[in-house]
N, C-alpha and C. Protein backbone atom coordinates (compact mmCIF):
# COMPACT_ATOMS: atom_id res chain seq x y z
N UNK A 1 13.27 -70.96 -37.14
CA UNK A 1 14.46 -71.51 -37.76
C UNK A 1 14.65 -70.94 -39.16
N UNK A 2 13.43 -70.68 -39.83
CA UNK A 2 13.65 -70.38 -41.35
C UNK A 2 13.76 -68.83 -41.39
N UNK A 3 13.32 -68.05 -40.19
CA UNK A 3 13.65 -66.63 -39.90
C UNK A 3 15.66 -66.62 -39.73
N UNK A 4 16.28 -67.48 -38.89
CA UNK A 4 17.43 -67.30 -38.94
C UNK A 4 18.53 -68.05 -40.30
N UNK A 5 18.09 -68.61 -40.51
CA UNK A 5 18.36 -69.11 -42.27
C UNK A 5 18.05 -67.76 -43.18
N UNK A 6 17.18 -67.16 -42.88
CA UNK A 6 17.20 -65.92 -44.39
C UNK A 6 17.64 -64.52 -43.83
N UNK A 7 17.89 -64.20 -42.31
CA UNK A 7 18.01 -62.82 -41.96
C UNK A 7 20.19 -63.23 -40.82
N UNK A 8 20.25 -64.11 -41.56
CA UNK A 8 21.94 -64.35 -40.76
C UNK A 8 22.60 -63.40 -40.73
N UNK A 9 22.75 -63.02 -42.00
CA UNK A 9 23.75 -62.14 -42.89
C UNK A 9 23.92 -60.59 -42.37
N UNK A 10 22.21 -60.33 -42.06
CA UNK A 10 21.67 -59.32 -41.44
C UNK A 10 22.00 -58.90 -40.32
N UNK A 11 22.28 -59.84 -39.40
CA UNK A 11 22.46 -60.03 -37.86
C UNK A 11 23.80 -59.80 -37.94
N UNK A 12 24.88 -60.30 -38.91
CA UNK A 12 26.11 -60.24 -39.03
C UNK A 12 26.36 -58.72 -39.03
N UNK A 13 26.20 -57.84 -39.96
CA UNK A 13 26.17 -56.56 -40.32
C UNK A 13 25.87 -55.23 -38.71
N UNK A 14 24.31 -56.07 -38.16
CA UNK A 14 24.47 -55.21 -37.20
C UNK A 14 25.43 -55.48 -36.16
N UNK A 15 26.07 -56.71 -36.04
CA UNK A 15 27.13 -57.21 -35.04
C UNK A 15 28.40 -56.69 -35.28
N UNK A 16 28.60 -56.08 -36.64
CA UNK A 16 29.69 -55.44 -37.40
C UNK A 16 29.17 -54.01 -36.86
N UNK A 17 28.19 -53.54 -36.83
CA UNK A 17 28.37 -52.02 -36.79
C UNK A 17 28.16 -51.67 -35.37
N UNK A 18 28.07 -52.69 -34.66
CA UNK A 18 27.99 -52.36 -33.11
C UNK A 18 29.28 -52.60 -32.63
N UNK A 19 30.31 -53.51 -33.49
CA UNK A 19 31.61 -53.99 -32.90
C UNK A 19 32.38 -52.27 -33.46
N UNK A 20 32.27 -51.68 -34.35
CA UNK A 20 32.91 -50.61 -34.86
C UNK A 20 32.27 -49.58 -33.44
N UNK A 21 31.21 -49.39 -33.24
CA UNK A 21 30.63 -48.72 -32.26
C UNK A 21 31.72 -48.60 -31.04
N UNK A 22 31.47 -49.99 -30.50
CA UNK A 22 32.45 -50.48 -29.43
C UNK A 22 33.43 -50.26 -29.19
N UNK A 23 34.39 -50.23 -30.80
CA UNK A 23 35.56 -49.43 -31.06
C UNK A 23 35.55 -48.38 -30.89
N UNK A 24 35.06 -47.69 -31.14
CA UNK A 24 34.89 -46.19 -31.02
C UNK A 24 34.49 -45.33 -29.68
N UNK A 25 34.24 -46.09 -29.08
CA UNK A 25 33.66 -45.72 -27.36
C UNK A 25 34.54 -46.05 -26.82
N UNK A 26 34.60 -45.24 -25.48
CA UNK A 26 35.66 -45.24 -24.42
C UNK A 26 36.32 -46.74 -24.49
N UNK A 27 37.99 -47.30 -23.58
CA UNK A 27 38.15 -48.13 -23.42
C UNK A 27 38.77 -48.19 -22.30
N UNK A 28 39.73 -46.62 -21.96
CA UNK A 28 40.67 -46.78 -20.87
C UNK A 28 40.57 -45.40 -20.66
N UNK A 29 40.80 -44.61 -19.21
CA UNK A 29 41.54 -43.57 -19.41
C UNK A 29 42.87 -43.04 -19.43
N UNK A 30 43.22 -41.96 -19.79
CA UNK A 30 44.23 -41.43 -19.82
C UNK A 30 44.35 -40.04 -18.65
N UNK A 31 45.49 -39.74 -18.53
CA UNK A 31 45.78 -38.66 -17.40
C UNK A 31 46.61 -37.38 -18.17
N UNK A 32 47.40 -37.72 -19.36
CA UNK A 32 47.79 -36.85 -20.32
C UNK A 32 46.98 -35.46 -20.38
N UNK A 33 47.64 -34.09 -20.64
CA UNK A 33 46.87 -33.39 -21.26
C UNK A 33 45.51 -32.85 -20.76
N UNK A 34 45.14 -33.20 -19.13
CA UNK A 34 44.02 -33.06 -18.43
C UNK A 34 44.17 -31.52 -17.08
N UNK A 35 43.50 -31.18 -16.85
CA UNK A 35 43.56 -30.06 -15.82
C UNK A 35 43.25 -31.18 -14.57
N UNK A 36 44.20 -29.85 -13.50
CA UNK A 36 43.98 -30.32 -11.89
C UNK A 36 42.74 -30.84 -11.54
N UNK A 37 42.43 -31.96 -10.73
CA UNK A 37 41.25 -31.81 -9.82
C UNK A 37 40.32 -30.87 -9.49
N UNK A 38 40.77 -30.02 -9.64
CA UNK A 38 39.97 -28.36 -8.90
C UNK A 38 39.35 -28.10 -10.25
N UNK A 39 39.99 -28.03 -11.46
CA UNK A 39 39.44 -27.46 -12.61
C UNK A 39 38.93 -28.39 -13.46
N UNK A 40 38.58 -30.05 -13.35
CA UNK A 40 37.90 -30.73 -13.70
C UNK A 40 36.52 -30.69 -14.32
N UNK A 41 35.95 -30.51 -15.43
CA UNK A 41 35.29 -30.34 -16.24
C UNK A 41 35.07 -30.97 -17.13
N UNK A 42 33.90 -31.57 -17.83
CA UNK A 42 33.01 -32.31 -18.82
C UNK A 42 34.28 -31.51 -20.24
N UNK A 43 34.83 -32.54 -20.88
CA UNK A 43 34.73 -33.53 -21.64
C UNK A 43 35.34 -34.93 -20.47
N UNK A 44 36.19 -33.70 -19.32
CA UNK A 44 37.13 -34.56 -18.59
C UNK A 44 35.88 -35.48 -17.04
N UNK A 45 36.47 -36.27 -16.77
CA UNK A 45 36.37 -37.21 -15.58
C UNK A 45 36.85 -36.99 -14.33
N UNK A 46 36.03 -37.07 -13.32
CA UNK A 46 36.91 -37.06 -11.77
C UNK A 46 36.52 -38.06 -11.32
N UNK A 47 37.17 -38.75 -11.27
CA UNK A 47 37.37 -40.27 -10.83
C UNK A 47 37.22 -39.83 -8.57
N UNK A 48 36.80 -41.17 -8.13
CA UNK A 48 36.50 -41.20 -7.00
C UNK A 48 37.65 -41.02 -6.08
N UNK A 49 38.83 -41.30 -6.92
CA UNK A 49 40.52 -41.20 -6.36
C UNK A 49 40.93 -39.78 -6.39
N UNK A 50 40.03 -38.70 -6.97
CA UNK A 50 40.69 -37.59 -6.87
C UNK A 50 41.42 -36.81 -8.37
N UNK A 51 41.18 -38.24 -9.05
CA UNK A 51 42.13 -37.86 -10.55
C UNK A 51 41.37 -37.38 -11.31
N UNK A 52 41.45 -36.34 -12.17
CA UNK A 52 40.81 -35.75 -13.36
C UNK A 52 41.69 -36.62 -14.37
N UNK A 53 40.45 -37.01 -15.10
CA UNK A 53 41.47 -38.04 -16.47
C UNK A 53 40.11 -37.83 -17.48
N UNK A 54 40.73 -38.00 -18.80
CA UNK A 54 40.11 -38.00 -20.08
C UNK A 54 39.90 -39.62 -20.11
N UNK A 55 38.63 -39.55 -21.36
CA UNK A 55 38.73 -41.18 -21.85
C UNK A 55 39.25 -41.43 -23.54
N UNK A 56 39.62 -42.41 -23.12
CA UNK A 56 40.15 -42.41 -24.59
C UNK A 56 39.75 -44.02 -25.24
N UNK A 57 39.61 -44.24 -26.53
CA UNK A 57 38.78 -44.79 -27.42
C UNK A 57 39.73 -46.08 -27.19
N UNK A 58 38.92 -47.30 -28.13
CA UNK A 58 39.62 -48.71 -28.46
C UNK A 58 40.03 -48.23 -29.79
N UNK A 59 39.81 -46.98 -30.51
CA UNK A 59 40.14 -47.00 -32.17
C UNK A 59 41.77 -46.13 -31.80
N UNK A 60 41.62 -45.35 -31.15
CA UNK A 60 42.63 -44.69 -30.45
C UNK A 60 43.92 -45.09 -29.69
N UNK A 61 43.49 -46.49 -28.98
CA UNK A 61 44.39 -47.52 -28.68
C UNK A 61 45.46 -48.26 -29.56
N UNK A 62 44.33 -48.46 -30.52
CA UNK A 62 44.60 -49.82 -31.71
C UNK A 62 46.00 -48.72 -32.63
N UNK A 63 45.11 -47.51 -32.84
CA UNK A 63 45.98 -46.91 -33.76
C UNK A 63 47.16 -46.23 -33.36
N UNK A 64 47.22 -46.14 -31.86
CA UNK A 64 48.83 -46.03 -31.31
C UNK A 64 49.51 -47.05 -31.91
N UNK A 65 49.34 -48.71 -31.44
CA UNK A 65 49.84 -49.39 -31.33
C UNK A 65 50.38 -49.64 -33.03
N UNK A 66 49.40 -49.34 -33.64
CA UNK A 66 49.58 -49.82 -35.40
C UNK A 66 50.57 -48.74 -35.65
N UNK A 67 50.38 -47.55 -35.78
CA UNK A 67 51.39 -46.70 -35.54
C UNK A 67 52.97 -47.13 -35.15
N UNK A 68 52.74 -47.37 -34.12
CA UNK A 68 54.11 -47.66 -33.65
C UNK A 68 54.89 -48.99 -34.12
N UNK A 69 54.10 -49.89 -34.94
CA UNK A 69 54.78 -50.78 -35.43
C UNK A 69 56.15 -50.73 -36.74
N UNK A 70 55.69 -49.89 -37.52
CA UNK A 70 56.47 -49.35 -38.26
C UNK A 70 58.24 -48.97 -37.51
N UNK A 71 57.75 -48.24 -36.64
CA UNK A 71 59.04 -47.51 -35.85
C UNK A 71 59.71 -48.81 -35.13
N UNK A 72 59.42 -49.64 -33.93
CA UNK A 72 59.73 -50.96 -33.70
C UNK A 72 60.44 -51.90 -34.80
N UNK A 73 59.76 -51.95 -36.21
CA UNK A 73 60.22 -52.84 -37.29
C UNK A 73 61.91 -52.14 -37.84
N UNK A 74 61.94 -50.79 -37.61
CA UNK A 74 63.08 -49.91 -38.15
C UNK A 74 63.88 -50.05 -37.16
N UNK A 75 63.82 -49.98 -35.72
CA UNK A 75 64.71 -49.76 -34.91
C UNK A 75 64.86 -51.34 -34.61
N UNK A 76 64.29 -52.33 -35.02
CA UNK A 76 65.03 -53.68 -34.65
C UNK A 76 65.47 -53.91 -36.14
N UNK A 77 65.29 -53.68 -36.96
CA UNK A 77 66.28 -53.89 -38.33
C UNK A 77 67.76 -52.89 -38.30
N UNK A 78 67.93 -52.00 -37.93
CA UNK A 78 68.92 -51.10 -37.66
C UNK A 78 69.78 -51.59 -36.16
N UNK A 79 69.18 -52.18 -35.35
CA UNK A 79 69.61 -52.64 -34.19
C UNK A 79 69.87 -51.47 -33.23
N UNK A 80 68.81 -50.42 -33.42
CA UNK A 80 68.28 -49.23 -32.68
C UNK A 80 67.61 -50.00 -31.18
N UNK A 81 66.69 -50.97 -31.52
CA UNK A 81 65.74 -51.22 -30.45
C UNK A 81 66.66 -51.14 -29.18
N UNK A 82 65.90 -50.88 -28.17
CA UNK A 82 66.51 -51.02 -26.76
C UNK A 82 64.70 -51.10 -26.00
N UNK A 83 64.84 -53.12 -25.42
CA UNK A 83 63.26 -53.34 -24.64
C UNK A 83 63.29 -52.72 -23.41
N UNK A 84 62.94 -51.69 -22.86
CA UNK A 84 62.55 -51.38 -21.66
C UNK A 84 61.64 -52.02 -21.01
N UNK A 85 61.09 -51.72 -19.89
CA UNK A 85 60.08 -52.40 -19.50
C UNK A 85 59.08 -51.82 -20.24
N UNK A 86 58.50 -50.91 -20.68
CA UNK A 86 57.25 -50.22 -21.30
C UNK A 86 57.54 -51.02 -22.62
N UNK A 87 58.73 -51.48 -23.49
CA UNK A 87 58.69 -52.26 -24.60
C UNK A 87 58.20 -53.11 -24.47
N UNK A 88 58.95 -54.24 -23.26
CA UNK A 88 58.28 -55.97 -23.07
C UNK A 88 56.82 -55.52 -23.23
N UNK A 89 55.74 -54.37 -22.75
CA UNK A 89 54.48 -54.42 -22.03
C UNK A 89 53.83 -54.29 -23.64
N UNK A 90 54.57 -52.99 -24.22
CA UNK A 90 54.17 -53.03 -25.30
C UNK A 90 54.24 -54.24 -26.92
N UNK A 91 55.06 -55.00 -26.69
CA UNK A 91 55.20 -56.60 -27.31
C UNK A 91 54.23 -57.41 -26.49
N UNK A 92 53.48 -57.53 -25.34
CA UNK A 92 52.34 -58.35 -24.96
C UNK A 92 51.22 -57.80 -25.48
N UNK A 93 51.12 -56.23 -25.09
CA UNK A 93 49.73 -55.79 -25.72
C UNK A 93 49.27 -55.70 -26.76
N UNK A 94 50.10 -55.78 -28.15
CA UNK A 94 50.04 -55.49 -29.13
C UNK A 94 49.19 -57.15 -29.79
N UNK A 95 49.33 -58.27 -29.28
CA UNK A 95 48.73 -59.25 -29.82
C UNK A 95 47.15 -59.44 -28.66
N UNK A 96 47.17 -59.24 -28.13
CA UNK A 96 45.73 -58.60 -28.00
C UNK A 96 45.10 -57.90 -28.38
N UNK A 97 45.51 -56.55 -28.82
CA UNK A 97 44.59 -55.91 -29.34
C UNK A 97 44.80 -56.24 -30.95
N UNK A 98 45.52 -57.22 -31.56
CA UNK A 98 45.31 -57.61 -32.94
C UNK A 98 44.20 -58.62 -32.62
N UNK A 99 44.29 -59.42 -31.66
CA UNK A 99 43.16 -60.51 -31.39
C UNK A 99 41.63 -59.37 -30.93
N UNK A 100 41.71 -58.24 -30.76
CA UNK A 100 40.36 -57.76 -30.40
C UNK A 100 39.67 -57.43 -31.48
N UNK A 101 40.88 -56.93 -32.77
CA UNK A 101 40.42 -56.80 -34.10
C UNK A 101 40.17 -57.72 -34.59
N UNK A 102 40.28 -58.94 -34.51
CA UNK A 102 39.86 -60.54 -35.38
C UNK A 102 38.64 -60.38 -35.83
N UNK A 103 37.61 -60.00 -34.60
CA UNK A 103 36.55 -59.91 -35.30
C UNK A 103 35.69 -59.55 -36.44
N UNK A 104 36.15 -57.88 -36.49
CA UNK A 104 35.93 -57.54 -37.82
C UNK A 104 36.76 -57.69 -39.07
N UNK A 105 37.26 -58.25 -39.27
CA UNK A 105 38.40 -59.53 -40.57
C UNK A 105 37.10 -60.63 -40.04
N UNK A 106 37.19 -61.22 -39.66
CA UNK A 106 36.16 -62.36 -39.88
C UNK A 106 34.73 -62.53 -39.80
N UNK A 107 34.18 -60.95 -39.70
CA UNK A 107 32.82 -60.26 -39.77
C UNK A 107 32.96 -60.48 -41.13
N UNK A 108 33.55 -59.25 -42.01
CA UNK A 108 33.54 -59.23 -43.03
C UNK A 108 33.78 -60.65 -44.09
N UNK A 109 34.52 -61.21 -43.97
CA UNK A 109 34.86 -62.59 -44.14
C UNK A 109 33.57 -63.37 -44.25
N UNK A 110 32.90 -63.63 -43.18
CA UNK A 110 31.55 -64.37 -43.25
C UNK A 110 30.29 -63.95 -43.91
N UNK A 111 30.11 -62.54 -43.86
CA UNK A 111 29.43 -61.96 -44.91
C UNK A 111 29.32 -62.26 -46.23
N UNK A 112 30.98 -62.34 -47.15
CA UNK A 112 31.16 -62.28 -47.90
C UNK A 112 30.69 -63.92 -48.35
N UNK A 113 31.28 -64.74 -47.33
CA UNK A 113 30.89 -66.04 -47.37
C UNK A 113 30.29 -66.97 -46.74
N UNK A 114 28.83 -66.59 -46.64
CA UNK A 114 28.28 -67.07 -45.27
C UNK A 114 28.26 -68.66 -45.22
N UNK A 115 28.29 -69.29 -46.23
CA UNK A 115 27.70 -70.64 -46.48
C UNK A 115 29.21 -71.82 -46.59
N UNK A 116 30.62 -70.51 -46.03
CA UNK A 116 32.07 -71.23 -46.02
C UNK A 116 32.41 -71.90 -44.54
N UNK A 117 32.41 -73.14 -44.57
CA UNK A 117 32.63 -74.42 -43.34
C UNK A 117 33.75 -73.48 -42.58
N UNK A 118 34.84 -73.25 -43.34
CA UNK A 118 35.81 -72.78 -42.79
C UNK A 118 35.90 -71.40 -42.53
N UNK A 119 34.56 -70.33 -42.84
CA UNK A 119 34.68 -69.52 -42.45
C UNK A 119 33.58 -69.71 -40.87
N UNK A 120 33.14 -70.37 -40.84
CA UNK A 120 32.05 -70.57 -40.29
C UNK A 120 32.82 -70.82 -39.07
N UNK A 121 33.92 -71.56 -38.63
CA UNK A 121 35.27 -72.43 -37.60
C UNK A 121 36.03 -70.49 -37.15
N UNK A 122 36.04 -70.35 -38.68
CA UNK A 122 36.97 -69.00 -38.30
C UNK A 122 36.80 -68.13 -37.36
N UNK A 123 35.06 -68.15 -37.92
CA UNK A 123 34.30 -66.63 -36.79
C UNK A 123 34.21 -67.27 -35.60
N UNK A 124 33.64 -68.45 -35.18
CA UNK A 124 33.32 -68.83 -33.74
C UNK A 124 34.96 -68.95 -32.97
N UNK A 125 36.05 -69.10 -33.59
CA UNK A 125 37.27 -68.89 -32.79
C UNK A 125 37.78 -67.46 -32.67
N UNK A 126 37.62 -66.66 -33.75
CA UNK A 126 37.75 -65.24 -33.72
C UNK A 126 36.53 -64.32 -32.33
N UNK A 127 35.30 -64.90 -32.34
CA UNK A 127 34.86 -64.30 -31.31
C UNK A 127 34.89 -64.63 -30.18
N UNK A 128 35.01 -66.65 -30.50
CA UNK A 128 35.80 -66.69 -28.79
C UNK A 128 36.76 -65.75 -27.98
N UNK A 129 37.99 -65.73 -29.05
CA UNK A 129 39.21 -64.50 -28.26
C UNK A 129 38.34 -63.62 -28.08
N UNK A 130 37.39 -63.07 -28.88
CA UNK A 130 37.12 -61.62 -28.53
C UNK A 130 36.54 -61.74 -27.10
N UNK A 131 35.72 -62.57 -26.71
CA UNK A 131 34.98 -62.59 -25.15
C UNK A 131 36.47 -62.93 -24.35
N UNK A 132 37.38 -64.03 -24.89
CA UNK A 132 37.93 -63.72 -23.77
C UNK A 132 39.23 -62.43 -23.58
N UNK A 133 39.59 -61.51 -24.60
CA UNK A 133 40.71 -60.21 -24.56
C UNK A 133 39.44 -59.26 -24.32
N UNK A 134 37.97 -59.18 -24.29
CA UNK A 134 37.36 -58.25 -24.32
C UNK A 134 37.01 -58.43 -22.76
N UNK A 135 36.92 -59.16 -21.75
CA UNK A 135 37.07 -59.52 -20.85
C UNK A 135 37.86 -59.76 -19.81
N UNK A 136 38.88 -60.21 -20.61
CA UNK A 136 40.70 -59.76 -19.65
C UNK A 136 40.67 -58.10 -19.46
N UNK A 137 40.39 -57.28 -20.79
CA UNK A 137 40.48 -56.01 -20.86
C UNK A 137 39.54 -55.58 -19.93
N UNK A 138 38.42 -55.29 -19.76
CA UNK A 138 37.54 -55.25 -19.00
C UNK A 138 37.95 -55.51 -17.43
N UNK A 139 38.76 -56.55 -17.23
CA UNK A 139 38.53 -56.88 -15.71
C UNK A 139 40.51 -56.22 -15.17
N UNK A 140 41.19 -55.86 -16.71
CA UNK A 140 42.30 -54.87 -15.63
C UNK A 140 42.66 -53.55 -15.99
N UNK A 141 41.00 -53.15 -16.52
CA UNK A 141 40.75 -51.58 -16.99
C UNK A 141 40.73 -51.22 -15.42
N UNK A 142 41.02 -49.69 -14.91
CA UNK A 142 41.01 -48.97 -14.72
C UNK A 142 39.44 -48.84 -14.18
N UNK A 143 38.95 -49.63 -13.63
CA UNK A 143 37.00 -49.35 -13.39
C UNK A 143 36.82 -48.74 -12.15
N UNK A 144 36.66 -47.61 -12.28
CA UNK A 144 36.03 -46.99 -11.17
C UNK A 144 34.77 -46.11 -11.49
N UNK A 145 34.49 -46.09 -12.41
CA UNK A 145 33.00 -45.66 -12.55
C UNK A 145 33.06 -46.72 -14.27
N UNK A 146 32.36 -47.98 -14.04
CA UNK A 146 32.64 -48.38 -15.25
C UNK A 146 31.41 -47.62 -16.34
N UNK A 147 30.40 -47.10 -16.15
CA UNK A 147 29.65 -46.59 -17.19
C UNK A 147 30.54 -45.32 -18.19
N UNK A 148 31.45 -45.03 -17.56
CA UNK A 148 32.52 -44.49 -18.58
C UNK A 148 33.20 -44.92 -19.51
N UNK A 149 33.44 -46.36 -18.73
CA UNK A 149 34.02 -47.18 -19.95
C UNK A 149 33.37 -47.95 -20.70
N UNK A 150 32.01 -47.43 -21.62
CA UNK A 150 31.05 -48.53 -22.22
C UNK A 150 31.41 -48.96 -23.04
N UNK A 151 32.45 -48.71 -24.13
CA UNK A 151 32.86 -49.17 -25.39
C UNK A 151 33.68 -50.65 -24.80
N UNK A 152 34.47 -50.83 -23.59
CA UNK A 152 35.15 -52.45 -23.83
C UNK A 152 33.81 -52.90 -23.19
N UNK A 153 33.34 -52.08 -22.62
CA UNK A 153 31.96 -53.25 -21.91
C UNK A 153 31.02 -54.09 -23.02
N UNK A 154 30.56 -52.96 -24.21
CA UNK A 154 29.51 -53.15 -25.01
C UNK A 154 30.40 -54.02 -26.06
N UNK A 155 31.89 -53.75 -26.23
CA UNK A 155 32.77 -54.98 -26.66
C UNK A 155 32.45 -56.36 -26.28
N UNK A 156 32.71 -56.73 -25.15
CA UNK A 156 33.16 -58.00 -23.96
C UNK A 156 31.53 -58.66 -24.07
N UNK A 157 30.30 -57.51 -24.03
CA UNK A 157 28.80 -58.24 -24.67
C UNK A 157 28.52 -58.67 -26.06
N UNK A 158 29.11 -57.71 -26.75
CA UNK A 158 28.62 -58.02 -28.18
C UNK A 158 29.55 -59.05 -28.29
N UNK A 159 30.66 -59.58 -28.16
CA UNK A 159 31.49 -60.82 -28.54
C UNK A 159 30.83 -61.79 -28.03
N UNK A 160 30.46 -61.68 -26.91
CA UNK A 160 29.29 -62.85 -26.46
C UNK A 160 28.24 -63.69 -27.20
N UNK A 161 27.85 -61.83 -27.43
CA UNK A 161 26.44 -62.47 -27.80
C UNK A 161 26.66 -63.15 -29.74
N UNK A 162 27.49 -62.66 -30.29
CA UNK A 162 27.89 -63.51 -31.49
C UNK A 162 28.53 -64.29 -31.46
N UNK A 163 29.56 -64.63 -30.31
CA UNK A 163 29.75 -65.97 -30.42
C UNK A 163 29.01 -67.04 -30.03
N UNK A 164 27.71 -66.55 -29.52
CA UNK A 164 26.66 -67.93 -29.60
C UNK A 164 25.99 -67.52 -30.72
N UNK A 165 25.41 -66.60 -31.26
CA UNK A 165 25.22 -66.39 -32.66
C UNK A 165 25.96 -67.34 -33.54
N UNK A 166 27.18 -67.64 -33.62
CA UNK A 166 28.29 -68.02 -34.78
C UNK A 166 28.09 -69.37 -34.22
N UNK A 167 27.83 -70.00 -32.80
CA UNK A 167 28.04 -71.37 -32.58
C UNK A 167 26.97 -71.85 -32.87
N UNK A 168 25.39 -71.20 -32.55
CA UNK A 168 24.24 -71.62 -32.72
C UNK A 168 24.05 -72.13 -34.31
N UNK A 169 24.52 -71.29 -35.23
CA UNK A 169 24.68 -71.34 -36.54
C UNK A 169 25.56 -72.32 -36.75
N UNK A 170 26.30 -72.75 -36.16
CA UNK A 170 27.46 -73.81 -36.47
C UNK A 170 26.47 -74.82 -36.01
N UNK A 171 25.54 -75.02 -35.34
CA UNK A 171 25.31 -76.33 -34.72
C UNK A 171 23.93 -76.44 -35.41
N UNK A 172 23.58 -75.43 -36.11
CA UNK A 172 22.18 -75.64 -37.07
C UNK A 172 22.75 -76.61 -38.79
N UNK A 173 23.81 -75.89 -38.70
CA UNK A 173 24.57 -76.05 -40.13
C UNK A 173 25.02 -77.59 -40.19
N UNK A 174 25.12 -78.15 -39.09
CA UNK A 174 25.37 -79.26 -38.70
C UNK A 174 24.26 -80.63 -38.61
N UNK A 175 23.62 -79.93 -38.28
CA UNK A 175 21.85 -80.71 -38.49
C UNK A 175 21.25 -81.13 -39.74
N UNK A 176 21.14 -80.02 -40.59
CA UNK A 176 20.79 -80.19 -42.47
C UNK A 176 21.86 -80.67 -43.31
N UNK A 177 21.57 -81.62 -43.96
CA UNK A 177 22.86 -81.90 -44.57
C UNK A 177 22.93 -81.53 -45.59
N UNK A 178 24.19 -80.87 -46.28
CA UNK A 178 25.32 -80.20 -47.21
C UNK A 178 24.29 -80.62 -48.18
N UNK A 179 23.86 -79.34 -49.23
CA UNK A 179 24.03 -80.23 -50.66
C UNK A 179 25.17 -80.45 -51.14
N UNK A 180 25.01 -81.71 -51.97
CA UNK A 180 25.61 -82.18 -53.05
C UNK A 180 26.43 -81.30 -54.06
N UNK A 181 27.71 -80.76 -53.78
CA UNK A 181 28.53 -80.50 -55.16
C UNK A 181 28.11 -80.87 -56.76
């Protein structure tokens, strides 16, 4: 108990640099920009369907989408926008993958303030979403060889495993009582 009282902070940090990890590793593939079946070759994938496809990142995802917010904000202030169906899809996805980022905003956050009640509420709801968008994601990825896709996998675990991290800590914090102001 007095090992997780002095090394928290610690545990936080590597949960931060494995969630950036996560980011950074495969999440989905793409078919863009890839050679035929026949000429399929390592950086690229041949999927069991026949498709040669590349993989492409959760940092790569995120930063389409951030990207494209700017342009969306101009063309609905100008009254440019026109929702296609790829718009509606892209207005659902876009608050998921802000909810996949929660985590690290409230990584950092708890670091800064490990001993804050309300940061303490923050992180265990911030990593809840993350198990469950790291998990939605996960189960309507594209899996046909999922060891390709380890970055939402090692996502959808590491949110796990800190959000009992963040609850266990919530329910220790709960036991000792507050000093005195």
């Amino acid at each position: 108990m007095a090992w997780i009282s002095q090394h928290k902070n610690w545990v936080r940090w590597v949960g931060f640099v494995l969630l950036l990890i996560a980011i950074l590793g495969p999440w989905a593939y793409q078919g863009d920009g890839v050679p035929p079946p026949e000429f399929c070759h390592p950086p690229f994938i041949l999927l069991e369907n026949g498709s040669c496809v590349g993989r492409m990142s959760g940092a790569t995802i995120i930063s389409f989408f951030a990207l494209a917010i700017p342009s969306l904000i101009s063309q609905f202030l100008s009254g440019e926008l026109v929702l296609t169906e790829r718009g509606r899809e892209f207005l659902v996805i876009l608050p998921a993958l802000l909810l996949v980022i929660l985590p690290v905003t409230s990584t950092l956050l708890r670091v800064r303030s490990p001993n804050s009640r309300s940061m303490q509420v923050f992180s265990v709801i911030s990593w809840g979403l993350a198990v469950g968008m790291g998990l939605l994601i996960a189960a309507f990825a594209e899996v046909f060889q999922p060891a390709h896709l380890w970055g939402v996998w090692l996502y959808a675990g590491l949110a796990g495993a800190m959000l009992a991290w963040e609850v266990y800590g919530l329910i220790v914090s709960r036991r000792k009582p507050s000093p005195a102001p």
